[in-house]
C-alpha atoms as a PDB file:
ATOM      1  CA  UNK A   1       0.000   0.000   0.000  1.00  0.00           C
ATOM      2  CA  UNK A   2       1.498   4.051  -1.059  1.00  0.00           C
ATOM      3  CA  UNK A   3       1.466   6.417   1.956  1.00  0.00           C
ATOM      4  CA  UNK A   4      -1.284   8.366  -0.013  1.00  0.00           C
ATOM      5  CA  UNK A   5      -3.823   5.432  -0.229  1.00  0.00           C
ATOM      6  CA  UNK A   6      -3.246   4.944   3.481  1.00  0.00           C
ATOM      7  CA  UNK A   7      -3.887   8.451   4.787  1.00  0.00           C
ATOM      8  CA  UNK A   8      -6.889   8.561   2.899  1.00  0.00           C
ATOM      9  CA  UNK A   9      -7.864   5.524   4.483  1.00  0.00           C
ATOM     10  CA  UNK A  10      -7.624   6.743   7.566  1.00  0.00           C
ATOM     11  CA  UNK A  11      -9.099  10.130   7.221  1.00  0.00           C
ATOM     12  CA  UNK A  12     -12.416   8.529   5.787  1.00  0.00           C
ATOM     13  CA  UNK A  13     -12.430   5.537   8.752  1.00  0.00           C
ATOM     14  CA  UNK A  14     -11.916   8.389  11.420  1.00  0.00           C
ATOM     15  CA  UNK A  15     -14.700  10.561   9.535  1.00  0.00           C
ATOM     16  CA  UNK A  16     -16.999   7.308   9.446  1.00  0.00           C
ATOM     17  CA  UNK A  17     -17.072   7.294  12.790  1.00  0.00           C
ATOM     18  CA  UNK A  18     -19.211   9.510  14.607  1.00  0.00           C
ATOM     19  CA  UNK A  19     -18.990  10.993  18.563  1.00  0.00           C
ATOM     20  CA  UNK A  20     -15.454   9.629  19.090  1.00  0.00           C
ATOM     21  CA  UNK A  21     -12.650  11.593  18.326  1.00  0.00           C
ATOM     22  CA  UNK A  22      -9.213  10.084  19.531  1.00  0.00           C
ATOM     23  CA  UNK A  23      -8.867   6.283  18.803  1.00  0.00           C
ATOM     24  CA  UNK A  24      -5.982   3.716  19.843  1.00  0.00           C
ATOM     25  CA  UNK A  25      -3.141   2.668  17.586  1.00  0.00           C
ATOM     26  CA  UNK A  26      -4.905  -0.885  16.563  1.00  0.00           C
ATOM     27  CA  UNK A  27      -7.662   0.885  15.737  1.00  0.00           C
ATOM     28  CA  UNK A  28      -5.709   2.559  12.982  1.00  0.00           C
ATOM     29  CA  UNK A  29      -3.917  -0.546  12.197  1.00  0.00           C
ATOM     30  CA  UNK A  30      -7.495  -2.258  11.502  1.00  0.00           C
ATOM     31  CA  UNK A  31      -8.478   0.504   9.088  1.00  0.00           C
ATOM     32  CA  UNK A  32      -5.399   0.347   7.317  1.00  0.00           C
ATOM     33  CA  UNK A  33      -5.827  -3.462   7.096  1.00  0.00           C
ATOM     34  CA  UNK A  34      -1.789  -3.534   7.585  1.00  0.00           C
ATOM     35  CA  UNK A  35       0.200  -5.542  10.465  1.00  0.00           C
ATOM     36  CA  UNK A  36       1.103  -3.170  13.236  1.00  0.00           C
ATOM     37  CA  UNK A  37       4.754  -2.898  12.214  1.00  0.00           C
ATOM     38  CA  UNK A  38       3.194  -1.691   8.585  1.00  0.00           C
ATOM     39  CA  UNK A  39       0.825   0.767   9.937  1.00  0.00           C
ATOM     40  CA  UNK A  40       3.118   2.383  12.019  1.00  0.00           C
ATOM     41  CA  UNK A  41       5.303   3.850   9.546  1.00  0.00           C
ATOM     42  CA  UNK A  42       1.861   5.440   7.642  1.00  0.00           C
ATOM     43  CA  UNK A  43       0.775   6.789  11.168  1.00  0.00           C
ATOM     44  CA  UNK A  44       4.006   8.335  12.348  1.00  0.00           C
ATOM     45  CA  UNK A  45       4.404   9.913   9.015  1.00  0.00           C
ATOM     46  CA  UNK A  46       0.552  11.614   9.278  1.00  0.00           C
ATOM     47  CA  UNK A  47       1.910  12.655  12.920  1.00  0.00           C
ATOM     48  CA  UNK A  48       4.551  14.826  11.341  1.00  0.00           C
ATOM     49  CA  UNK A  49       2.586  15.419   8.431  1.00  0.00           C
ATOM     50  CA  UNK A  50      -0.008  16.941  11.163  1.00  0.00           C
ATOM     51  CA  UNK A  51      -2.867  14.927   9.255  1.00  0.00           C
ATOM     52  CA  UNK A  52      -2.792  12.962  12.686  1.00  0.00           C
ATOM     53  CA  UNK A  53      -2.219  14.495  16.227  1.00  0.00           C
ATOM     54  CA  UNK A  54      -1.017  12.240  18.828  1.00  0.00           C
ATOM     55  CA  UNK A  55      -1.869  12.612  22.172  1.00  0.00           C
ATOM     56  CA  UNK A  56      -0.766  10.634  25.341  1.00  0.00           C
ATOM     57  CA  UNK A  57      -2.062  10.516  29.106  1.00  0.00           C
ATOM     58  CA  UNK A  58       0.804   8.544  30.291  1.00  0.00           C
ATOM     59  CA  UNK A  59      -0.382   5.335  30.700  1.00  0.00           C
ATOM     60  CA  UNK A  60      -2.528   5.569  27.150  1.00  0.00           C
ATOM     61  CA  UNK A  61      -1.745   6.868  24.159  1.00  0.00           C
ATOM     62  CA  UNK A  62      -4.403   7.864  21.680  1.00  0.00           C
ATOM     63  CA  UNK A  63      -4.397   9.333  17.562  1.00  0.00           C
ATOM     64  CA  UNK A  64      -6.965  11.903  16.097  1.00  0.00           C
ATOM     65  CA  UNK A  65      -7.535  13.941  12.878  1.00  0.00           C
ATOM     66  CA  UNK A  66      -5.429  17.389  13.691  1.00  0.00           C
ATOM     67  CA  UNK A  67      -8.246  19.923  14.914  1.00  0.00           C
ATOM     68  CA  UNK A  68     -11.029  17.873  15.856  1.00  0.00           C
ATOM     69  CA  UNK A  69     -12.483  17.195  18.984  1.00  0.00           C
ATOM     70  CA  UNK A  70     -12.707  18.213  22.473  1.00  0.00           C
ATOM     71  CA  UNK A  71      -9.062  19.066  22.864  1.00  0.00           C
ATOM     72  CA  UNK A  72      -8.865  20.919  19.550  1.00  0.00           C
ATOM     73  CA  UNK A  73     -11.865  23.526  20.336  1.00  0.00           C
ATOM     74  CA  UNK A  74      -9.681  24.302  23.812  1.00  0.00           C
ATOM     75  CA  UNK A  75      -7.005  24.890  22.262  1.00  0.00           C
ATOM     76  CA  UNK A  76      -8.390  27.289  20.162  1.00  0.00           C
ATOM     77  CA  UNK A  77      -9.947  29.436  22.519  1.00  0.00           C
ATOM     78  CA  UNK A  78      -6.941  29.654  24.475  1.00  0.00           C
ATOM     79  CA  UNK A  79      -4.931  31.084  20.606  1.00  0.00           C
ATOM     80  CA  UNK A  80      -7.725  33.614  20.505  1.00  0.00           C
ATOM     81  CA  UNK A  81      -7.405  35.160  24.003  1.00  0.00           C
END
């Protein structure tokens, strides 16, 4: 699978599904259809590519579309002030 067929994979599967916004690694991996090893390299390129943001509480770590979500509106209220 190209990089390109792979982040539009993902951005349609995360779109698809509605009222969550972060979602685990495997979840990703299970879109993508790819062996975790596989996957990996897609998702840590969308992370720099900012398609993806990555976001950890320490014990979990979590991926979401850049700008969507709870997170995302709090940020931008805190740009604006």
């Amino acid at each position: 699978m190209e990089y390109e067929e792979a982040k539009q994979r993902i951005i349609e599967g995360l779109q698809k599904k509605k009222g969550k916004t972060k979602f685990y690694f495997n979840d990703l991996a299970k879109i993508l259809e790819e062996k975790p090893r596989a996957a990996k390299k897609f998702i840590s390129q969308m992370v720099i590519e900012e398609v993806l943001e990555y976001w950890s509480s320490g014990s979990t770590s979590l991926y979401g579309l850049k700008g969507v979500g709870k997170q995302a509106a709090a940020e931008e209220g805190e740009e604006g002030e």
